[in-house]
PDB file of N, CA and C in Angstrom:
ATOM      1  N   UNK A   1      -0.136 -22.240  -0.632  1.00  0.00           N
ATOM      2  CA  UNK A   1      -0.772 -21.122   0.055  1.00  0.00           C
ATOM      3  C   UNK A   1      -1.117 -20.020  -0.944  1.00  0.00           C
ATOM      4  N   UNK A   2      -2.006 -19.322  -0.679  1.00  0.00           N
ATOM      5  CA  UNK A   2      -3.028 -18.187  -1.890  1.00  0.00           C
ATOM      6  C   UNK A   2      -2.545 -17.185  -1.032  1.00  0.00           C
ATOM      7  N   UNK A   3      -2.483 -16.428  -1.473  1.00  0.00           N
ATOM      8  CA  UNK A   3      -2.662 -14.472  -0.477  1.00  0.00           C
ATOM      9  C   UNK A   3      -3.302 -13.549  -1.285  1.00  0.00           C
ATOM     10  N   UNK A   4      -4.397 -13.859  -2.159  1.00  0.00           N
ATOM     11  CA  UNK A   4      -5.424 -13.128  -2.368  1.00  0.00           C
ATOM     12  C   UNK A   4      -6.709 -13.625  -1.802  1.00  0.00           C
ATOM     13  N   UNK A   5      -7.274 -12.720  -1.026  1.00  0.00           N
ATOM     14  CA  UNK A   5      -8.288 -13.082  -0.275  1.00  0.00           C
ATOM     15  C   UNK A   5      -9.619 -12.408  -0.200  1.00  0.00           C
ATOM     16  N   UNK A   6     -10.568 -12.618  -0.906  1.00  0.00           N
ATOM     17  CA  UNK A   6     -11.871 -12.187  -1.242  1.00  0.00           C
ATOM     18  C   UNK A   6     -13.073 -12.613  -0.166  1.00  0.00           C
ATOM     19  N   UNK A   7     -12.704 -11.663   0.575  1.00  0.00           N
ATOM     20  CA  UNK A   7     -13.912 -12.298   1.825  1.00  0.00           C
ATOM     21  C   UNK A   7     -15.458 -12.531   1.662  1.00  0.00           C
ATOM     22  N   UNK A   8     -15.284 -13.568   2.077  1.00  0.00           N
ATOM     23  CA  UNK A   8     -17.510 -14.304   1.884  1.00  0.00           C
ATOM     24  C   UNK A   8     -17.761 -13.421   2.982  1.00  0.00           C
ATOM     25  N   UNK A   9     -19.029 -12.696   2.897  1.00  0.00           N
ATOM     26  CA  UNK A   9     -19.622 -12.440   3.893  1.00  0.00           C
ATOM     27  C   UNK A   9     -21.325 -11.813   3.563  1.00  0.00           C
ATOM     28  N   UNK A  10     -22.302 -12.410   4.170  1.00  0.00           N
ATOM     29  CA  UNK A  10     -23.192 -12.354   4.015  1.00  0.00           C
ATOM     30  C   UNK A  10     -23.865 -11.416   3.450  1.00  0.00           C
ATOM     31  N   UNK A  11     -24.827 -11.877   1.918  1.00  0.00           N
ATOM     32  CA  UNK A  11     -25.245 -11.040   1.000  1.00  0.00           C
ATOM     33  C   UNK A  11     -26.009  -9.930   1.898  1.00  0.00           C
ATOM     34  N   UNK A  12     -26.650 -10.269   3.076  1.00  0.00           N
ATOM     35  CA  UNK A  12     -27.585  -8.851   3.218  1.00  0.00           C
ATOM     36  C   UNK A  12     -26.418  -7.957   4.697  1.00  0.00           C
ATOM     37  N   UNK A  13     -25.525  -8.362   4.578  1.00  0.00           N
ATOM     38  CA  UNK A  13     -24.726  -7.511   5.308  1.00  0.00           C
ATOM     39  C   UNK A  13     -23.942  -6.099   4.812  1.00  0.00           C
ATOM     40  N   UNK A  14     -24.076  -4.843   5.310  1.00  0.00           N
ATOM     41  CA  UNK A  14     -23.391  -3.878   4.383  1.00  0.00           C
ATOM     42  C   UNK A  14     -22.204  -3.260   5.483  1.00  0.00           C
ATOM     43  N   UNK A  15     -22.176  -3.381   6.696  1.00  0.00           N
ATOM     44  CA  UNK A  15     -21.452  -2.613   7.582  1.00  0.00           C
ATOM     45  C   UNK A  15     -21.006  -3.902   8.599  1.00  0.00           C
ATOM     46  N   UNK A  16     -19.614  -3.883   8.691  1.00  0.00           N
ATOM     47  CA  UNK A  16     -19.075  -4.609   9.713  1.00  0.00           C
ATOM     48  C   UNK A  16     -18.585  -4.187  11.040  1.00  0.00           C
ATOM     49  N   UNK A  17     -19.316  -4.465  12.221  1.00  0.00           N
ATOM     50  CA  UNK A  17     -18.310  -4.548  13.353  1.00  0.00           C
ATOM     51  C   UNK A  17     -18.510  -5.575  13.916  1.00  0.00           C
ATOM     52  N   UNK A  18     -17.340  -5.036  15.420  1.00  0.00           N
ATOM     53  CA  UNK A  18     -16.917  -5.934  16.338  1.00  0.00           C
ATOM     54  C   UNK A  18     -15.648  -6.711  16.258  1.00  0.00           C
ATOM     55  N   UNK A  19     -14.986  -6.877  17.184  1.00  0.00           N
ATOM     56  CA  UNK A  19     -13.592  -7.816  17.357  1.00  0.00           C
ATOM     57  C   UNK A  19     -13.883  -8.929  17.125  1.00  0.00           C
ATOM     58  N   UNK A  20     -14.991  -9.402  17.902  1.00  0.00           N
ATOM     59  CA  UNK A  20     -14.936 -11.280  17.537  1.00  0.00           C
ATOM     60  C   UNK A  20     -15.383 -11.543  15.800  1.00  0.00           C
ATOM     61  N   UNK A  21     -16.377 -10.589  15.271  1.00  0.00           N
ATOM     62  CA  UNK A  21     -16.802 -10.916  14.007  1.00  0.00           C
ATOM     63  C   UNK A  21     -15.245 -11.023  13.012  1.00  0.00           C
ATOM     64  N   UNK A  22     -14.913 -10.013  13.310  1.00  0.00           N
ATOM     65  CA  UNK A  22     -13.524  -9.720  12.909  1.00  0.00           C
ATOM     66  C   UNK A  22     -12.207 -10.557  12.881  1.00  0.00           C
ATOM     67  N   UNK A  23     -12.058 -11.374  14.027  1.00  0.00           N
ATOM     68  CA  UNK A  23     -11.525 -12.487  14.224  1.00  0.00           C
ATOM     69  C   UNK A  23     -12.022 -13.663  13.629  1.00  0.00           C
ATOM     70  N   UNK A  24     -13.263 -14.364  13.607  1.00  0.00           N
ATOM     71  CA  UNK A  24     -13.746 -14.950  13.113  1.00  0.00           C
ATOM     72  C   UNK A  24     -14.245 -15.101  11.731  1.00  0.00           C
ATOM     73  N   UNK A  25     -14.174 -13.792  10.597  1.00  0.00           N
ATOM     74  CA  UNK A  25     -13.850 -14.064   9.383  1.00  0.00           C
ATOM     75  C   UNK A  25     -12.175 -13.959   8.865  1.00  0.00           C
ATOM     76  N   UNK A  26     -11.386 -13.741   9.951  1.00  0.00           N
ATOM     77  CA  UNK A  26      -9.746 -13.641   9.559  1.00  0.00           C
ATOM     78  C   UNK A  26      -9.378 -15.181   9.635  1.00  0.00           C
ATOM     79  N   UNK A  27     -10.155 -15.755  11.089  1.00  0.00           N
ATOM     80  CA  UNK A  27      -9.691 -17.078  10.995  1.00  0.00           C
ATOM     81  C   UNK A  27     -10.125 -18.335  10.447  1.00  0.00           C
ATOM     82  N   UNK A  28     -11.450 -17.721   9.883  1.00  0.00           N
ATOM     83  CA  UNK A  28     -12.252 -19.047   8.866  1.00  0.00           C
ATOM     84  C   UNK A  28     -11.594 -18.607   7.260  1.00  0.00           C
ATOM     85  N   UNK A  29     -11.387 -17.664   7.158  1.00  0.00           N
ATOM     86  CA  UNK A  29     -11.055 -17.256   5.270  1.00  0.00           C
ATOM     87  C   UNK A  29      -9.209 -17.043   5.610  1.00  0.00           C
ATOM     88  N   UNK A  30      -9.014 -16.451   5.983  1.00  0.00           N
ATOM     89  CA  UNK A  30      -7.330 -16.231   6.302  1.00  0.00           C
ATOM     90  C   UNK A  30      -6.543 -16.963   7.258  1.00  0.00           C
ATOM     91  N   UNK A  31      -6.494 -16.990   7.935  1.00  0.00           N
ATOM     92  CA  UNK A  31      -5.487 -17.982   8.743  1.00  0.00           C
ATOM     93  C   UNK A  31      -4.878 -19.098   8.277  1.00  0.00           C
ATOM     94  N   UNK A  32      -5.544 -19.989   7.663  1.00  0.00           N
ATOM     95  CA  UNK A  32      -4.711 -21.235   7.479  1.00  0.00           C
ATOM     96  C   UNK A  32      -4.559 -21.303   6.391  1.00  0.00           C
ATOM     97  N   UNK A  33      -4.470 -19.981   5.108  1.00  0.00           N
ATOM     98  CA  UNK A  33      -3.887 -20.067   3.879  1.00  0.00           C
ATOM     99  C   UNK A  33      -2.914 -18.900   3.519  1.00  0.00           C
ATOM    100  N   UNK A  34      -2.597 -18.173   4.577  1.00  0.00           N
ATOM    101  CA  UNK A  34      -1.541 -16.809   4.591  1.00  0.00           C
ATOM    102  C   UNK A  34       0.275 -17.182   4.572  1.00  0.00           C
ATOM    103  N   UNK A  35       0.339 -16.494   3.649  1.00  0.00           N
ATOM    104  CA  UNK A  35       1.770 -16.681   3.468  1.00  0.00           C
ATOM    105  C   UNK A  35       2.568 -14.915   3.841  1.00  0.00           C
ATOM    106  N   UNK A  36       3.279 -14.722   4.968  1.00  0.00           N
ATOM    107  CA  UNK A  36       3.571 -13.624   5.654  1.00  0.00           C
ATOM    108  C   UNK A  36       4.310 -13.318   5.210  1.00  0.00           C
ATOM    109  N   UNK A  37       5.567 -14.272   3.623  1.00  0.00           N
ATOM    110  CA  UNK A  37       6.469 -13.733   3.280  1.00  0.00           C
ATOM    111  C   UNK A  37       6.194 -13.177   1.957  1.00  0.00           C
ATOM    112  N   UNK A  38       5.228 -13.022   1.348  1.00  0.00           N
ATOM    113  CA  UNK A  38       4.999 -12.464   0.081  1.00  0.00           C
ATOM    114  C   UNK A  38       3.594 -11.479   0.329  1.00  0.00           C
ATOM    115  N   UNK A  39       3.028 -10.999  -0.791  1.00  0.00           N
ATOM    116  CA  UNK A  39       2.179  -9.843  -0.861  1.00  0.00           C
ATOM    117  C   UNK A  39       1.603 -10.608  -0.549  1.00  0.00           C
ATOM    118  N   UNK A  40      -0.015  -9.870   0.319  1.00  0.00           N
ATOM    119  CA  UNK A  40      -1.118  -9.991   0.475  1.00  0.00           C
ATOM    120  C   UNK A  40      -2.292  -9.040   0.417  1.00  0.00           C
ATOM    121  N   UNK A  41      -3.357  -9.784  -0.566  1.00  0.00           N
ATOM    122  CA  UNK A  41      -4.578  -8.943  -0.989  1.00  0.00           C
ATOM    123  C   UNK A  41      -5.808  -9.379  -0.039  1.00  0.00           C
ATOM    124  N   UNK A  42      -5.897  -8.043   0.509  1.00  0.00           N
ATOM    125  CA  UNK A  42      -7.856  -8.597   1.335  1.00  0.00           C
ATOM    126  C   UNK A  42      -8.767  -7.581   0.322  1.00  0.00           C
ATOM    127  N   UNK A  43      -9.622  -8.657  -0.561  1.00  0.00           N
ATOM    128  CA  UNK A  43     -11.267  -7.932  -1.104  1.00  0.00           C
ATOM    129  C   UNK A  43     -11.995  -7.904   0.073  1.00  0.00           C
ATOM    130  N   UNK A  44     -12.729  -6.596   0.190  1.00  0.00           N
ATOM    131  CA  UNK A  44     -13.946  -6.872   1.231  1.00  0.00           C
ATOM    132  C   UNK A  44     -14.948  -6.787  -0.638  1.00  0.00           C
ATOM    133  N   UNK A  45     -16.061  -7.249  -0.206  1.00  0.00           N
ATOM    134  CA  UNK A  45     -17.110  -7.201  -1.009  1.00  0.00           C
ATOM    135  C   UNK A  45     -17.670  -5.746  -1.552  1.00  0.00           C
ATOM    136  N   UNK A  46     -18.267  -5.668  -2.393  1.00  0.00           N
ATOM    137  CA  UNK A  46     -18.816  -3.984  -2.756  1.00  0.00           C
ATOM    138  C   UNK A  46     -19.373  -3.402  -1.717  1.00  0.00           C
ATOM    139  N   UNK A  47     -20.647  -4.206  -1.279  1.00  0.00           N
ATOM    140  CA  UNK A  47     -21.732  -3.844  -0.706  1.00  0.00           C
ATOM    141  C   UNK A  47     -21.339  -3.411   0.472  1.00  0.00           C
ATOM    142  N   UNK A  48     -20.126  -3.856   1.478  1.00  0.00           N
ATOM    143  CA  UNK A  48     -19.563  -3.144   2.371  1.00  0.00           C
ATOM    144  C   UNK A  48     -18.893  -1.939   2.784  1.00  0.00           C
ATOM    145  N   UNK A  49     -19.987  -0.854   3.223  1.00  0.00           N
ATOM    146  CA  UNK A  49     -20.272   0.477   3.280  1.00  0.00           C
ATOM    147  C   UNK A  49     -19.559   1.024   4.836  1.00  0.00           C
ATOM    148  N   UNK A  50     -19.373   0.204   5.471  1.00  0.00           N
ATOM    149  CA  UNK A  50     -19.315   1.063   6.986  1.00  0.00           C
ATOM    150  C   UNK A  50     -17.954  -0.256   7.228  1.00  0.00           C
ATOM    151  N   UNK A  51     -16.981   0.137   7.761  1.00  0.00           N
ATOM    152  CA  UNK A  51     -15.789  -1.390   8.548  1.00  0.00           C
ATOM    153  C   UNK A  51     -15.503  -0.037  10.019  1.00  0.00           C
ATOM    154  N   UNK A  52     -15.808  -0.904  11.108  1.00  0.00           N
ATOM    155  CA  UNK A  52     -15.749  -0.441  12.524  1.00  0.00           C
ATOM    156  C   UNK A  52     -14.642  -0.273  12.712  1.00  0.00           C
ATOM    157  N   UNK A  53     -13.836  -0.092  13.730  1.00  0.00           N
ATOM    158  CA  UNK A  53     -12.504   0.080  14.037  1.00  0.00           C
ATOM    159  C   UNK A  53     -12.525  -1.401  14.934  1.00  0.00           C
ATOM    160  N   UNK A  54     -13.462  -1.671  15.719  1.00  0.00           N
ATOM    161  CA  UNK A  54     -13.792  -2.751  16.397  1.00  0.00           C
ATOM    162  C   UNK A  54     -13.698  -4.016  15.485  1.00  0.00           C
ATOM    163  N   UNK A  55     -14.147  -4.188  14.664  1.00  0.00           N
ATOM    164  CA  UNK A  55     -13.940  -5.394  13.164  1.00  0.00           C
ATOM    165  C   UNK A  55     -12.161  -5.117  12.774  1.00  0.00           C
ATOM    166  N   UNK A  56     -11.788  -3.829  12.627  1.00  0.00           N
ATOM    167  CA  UNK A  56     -10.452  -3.766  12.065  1.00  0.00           C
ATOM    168  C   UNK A  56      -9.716  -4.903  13.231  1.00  0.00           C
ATOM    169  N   UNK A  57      -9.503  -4.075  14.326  1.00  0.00           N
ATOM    170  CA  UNK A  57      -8.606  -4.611  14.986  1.00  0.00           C
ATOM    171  C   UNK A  57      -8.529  -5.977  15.739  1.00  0.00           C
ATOM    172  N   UNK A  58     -10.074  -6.453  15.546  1.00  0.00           N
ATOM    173  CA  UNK A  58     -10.160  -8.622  15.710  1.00  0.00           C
ATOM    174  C   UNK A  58      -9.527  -8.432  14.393  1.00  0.00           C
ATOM    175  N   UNK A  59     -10.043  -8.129  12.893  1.00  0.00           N
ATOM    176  CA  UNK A  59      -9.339  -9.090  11.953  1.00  0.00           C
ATOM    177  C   UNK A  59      -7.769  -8.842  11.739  1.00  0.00           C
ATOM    178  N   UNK A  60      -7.684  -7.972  11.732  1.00  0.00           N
ATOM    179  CA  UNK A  60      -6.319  -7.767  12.020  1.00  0.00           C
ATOM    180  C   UNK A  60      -5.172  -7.667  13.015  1.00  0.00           C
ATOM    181  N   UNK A  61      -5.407  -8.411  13.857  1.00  0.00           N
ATOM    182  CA  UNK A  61      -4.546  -8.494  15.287  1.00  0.00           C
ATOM    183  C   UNK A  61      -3.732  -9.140  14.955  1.00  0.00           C
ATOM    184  N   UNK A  62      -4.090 -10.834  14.155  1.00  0.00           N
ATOM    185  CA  UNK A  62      -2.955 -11.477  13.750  1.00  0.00           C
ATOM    186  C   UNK A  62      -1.699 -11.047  13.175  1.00  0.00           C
ATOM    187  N   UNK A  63      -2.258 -10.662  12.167  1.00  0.00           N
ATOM    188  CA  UNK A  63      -1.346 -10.053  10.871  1.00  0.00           C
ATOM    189  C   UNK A  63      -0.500  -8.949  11.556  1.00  0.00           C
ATOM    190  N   UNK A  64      -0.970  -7.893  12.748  1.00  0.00           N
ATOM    191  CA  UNK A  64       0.050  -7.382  13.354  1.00  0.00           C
ATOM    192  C   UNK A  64       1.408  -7.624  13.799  1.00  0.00           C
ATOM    193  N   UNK A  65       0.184  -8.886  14.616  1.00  0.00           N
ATOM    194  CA  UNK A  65       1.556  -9.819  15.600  1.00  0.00           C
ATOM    195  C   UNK A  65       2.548 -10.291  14.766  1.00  0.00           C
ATOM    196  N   UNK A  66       2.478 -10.591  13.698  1.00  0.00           N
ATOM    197  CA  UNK A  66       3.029 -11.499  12.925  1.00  0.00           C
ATOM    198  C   UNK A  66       4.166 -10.299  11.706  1.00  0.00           C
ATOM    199  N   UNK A  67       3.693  -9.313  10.952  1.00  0.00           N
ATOM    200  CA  UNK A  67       4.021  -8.485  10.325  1.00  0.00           C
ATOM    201  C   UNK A  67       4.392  -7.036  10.745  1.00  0.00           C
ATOM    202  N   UNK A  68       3.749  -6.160  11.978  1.00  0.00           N
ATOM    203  CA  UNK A  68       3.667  -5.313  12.413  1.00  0.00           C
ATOM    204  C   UNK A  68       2.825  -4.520  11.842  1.00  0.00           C
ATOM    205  N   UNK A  69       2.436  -3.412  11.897  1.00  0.00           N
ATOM    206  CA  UNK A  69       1.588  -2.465  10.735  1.00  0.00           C
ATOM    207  C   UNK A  69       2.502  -1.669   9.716  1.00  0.00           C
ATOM    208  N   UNK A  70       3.966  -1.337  10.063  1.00  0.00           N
ATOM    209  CA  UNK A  70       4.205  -1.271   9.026  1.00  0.00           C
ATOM    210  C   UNK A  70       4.303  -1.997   7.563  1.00  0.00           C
ATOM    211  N   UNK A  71       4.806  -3.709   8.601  1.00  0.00           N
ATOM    212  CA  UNK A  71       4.022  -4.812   7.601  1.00  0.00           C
ATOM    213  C   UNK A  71       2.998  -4.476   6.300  1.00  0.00           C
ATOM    214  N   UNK A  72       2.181  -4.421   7.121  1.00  0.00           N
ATOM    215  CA  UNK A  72       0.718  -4.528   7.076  1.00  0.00           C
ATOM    216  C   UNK A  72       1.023  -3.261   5.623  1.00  0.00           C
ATOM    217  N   UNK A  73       1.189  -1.843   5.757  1.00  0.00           N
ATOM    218  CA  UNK A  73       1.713  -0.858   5.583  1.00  0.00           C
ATOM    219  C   UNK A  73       2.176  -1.303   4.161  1.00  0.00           C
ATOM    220  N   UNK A  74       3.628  -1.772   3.948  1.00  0.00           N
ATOM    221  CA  UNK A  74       4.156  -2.421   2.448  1.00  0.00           C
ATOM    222  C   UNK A  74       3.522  -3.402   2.218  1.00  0.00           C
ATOM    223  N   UNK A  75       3.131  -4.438   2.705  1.00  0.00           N
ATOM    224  CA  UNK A  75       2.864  -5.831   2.045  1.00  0.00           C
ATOM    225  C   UNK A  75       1.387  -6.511   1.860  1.00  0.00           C
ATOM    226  N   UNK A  76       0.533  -5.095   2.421  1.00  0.00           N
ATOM    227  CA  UNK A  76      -0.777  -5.556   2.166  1.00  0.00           C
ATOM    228  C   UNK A  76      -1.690  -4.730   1.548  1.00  0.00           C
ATOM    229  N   UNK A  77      -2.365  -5.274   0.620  1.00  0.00           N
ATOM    230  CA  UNK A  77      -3.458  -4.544  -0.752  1.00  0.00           C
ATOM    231  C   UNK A  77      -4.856  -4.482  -0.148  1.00  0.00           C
ATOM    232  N   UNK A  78      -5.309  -3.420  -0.027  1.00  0.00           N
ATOM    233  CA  UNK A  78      -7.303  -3.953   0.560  1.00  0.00           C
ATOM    234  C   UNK A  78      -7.810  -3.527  -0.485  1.00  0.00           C
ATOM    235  N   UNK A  79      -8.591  -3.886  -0.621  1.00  0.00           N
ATOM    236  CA  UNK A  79      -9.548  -3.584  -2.169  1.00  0.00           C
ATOM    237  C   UNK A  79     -10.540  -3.570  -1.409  1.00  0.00           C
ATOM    238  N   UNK A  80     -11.588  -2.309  -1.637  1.00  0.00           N
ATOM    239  CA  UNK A  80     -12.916  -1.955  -1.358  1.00  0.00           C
ATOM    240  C   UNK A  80     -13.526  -0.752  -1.657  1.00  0.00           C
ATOM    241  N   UNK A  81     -14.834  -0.422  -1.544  1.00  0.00           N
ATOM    242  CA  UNK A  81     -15.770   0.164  -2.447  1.00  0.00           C
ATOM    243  C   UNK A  81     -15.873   1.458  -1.070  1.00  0.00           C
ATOM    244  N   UNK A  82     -15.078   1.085  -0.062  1.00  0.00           N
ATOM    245  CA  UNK A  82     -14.924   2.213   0.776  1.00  0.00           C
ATOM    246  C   UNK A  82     -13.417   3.481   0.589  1.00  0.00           C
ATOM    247  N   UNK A  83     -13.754   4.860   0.048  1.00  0.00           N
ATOM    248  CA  UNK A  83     -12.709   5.528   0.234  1.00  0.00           C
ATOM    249  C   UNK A  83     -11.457   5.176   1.073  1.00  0.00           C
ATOM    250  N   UNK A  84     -10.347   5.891   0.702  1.00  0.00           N
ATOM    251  CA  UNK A  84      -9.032   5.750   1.552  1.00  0.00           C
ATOM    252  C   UNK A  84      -9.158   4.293   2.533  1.00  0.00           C
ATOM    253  N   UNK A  85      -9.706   3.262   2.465  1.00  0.00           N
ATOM    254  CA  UNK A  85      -9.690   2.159   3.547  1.00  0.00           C
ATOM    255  C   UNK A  85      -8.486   1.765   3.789  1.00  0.00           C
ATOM    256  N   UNK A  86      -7.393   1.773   3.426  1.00  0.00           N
ATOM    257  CA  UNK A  86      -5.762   1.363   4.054  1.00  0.00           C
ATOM    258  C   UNK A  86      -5.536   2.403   4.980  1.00  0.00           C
ATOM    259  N   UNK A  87      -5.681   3.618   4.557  1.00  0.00           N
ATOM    260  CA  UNK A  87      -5.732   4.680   5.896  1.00  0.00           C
ATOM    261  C   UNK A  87      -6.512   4.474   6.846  1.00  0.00           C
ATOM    262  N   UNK A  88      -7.663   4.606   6.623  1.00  0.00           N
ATOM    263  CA  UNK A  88      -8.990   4.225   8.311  1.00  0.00           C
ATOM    264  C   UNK A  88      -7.956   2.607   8.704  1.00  0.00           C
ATOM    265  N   UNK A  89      -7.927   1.971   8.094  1.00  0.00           N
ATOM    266  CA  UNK A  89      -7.335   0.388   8.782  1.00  0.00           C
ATOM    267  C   UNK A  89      -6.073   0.958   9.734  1.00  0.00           C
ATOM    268  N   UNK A  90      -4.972   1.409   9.063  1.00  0.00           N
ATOM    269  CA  UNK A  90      -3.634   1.610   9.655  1.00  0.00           C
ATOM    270  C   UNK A  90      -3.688   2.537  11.032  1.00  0.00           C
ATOM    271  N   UNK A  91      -5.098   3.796  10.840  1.00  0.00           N
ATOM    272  CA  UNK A  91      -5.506   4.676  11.879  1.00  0.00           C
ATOM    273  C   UNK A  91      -5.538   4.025  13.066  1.00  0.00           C
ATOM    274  N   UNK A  92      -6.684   2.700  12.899  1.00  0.00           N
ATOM    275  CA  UNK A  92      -7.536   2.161  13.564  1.00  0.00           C
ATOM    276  C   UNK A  92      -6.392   0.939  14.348  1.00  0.00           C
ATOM    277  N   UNK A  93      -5.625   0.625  14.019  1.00  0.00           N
ATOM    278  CA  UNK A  93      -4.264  -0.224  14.385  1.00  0.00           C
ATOM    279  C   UNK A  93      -2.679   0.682  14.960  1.00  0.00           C
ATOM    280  N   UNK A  94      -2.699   1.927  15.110  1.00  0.00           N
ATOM    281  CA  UNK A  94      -2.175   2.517  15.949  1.00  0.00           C
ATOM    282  C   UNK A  94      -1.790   2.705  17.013  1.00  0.00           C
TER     283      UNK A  94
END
């Protein structure tokens, strides 16, 4: 199992929403290679300028259930070209 995770997502896409989109890149790129007992890194891509609260909380519902947000909180890295994004995520999962 890997837990660095560099999400594919379509070159002419710059802003993500929605729950199902959200779910559906957690469970095609993350789900069946996550290891809940060691660190985990999510890359979003550069070009991704805008993440919804609606996208936060599909892709991250699992990882709640499973870790909690404080989880989430110690054991998970986001890398992106968006300011403070571990804060807007943790806001947005409240």
């Amino acid at each position: 199992m890997k837990n660095n995770f560099e999400l594919e997502i379509d070159n002419t896409v710059t802003k993500l929403a929605g729950n199902p989109l959200g779910k559906k890149i957690y469970q095609s790129q993350v789900l069946k290679e996550i290891d809940y007992e060691k660190e985990i890194m999510i890359v979003f891509p550069d070009r991704i300028d805008t993440i919804a609260s609606s996208f936060i909380q599909g892709f991250f519902e699992d990882m709640v259930s499973k870790i909690g947000v404080n989880g989430i909180v110690s054991q998970v890295t986001i890398k992106s070209s968006i300011p403070d994004i571990k804060d807007l995520i943790v806001k947005n999962l409240i």
